[in-house]
N, C-alpha and C. Protein backbone atom coordinates (compact mmCIF):
# COMPACT_ATOMS: atom_id res chain seq x y z
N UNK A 1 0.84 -1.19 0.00
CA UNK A 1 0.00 0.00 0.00
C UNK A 1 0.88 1.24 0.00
N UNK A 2 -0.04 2.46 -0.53
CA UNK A 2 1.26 3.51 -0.96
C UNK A 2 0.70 4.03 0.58
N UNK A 3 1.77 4.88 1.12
CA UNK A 3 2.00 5.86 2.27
C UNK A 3 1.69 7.28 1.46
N UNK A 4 0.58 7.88 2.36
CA UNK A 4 0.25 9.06 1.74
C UNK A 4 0.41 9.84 2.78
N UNK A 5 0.54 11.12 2.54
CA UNK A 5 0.89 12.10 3.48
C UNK A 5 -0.34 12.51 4.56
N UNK A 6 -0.25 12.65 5.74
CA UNK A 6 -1.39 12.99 6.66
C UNK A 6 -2.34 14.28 5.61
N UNK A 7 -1.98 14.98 5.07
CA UNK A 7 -2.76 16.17 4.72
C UNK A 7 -3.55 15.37 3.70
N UNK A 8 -3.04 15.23 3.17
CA UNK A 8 -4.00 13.92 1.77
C UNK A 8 -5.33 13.44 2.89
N UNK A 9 -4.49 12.73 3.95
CA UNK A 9 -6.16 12.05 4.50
C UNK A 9 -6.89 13.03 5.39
N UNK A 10 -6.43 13.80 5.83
CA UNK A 10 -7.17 15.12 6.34
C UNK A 10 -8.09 15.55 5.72
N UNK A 11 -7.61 16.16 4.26
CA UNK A 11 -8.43 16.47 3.09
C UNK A 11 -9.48 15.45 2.82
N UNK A 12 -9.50 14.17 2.29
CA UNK A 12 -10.40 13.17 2.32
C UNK A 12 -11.24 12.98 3.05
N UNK A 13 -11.17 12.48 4.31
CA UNK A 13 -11.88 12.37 5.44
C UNK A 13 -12.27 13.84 5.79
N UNK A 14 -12.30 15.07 5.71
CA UNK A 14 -12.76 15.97 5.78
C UNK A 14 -13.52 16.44 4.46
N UNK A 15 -13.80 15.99 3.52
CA UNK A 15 -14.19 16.18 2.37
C UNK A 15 -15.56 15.48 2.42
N UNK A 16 -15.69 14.32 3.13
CA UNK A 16 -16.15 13.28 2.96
C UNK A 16 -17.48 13.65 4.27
N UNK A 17 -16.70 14.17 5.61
CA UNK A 17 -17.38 14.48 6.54
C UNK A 17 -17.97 15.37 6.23
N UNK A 18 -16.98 16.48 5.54
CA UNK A 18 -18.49 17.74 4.98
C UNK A 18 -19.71 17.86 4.40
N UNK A 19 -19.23 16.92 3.49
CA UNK A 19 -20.35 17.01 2.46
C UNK A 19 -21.52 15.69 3.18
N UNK A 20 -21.39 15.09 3.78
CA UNK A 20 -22.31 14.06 4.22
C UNK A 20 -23.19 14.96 5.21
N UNK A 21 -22.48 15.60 5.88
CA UNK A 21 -23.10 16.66 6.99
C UNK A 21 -24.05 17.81 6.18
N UNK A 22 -23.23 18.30 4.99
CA UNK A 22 -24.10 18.98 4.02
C UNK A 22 -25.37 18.47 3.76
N UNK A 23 -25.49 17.32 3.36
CA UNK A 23 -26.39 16.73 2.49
C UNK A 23 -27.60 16.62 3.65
N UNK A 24 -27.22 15.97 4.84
CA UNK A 24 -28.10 15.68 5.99
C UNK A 24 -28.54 17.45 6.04
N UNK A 25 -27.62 18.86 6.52
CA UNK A 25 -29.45 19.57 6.73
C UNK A 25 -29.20 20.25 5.47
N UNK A 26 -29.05 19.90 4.73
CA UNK A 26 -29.74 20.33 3.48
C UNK A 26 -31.26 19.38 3.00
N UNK A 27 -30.82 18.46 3.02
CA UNK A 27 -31.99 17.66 2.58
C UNK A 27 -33.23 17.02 4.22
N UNK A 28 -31.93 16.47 4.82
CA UNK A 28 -32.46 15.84 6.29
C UNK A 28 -33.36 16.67 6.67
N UNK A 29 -32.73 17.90 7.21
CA UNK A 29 -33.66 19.20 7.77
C UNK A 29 -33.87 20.44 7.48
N UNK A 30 -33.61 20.54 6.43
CA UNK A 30 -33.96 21.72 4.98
C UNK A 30 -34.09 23.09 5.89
N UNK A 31 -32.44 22.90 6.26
CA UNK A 31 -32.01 24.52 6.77
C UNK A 31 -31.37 24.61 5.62
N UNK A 32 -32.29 26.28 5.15
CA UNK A 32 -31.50 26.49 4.06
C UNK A 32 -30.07 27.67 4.39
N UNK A 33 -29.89 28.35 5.49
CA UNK A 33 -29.22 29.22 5.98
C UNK A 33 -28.20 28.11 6.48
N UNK A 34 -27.35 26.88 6.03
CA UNK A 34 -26.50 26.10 6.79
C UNK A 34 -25.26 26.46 5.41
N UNK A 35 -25.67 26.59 4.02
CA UNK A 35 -25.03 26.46 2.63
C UNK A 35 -23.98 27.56 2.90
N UNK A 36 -24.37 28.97 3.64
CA UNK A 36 -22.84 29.67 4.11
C UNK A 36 -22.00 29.29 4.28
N UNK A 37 -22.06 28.53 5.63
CA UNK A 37 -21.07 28.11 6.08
C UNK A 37 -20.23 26.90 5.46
N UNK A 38 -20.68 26.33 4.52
CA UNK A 38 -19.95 25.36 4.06
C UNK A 38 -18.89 26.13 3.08
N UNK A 39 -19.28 27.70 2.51
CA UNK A 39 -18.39 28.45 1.16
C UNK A 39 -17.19 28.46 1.57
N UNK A 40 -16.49 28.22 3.41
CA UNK A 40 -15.48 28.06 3.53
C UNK A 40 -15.02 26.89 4.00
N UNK A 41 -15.87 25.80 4.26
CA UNK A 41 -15.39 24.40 4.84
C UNK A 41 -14.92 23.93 3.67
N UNK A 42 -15.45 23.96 2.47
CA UNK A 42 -15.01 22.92 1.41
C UNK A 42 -13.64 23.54 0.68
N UNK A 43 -13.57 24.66 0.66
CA UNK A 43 -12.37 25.19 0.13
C UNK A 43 -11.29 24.84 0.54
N UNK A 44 -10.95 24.85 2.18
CA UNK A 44 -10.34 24.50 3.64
C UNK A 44 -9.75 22.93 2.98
N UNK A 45 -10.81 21.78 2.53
CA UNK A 45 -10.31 20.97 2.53
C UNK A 45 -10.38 20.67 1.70
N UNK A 46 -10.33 21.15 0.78
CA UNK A 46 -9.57 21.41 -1.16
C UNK A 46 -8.06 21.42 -0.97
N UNK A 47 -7.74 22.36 -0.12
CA UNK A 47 -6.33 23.12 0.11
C UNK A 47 -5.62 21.97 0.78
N UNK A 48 -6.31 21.44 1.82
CA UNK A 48 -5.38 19.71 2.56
C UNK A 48 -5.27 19.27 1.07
N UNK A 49 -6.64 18.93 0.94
CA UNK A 49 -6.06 17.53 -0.33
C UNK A 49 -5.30 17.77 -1.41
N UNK A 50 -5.24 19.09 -1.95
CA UNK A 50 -4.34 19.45 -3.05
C UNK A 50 -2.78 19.21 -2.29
N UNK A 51 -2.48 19.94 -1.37
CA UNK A 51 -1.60 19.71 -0.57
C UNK A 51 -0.61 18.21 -0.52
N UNK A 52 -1.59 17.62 0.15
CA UNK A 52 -1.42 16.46 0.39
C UNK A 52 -1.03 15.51 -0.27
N UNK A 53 -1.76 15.91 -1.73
CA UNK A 53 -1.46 14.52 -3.19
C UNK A 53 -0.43 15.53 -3.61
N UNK A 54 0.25 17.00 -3.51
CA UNK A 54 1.68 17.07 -3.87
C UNK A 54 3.09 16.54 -3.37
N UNK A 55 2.57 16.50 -1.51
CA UNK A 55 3.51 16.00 -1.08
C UNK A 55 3.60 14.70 -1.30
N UNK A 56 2.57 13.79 -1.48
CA UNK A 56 2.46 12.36 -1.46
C UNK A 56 3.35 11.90 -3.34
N UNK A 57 3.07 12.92 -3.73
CA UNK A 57 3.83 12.39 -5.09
C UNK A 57 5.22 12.97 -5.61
N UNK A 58 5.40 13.92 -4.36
CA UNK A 58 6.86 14.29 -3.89
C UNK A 58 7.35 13.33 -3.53
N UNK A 59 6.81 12.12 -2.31
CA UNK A 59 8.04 11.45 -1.75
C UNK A 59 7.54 10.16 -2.59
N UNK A 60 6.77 10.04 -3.31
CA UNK A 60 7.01 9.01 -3.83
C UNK A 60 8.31 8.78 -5.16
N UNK A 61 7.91 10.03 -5.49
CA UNK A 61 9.25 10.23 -6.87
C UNK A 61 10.52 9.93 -6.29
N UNK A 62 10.58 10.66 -5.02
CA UNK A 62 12.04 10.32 -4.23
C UNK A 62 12.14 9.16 -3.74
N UNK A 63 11.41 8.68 -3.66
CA UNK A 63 11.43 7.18 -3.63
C UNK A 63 12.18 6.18 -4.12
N UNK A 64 11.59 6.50 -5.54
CA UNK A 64 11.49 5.79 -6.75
C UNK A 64 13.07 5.99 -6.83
N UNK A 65 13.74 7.15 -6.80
CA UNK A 65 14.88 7.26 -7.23
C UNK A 65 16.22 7.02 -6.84
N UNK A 66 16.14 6.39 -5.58
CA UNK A 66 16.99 6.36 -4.56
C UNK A 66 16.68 5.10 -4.28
């Protein structure tokens, strides 16, 4: 299995938690005043996971080469 960098699974698992939480009161309990607050949660963990799959394919190259 490849070793991925903590920010990679930060991003994921926070990606994953958001949007499930989204979906519940969006749909679950149709607060529509909850969609604010997500304009900065999902960005937040855009930035881990972009992050994360650079460093993760940083040390894998160095890996590879050594």
């Amino acid at each position: 299995m490849k070793n991925f960098h903590p920010f990679f699974i930060i991003g994921i698992v926070g990606m994953i938690v958001t949007s499930l939480l989204h979906m519940f009161l969006a749909l679950g309990l149709s607060v529509t005043s909850a969609h604010k607050a997500f304009y900065t949660i999902y960005p937040t963990f855009a930035a881990f996971l972009a992050i994360g799959f650079g460093l993760t394919l940083k040390s894998q190259k160095e890996a590879q080469t050594t």
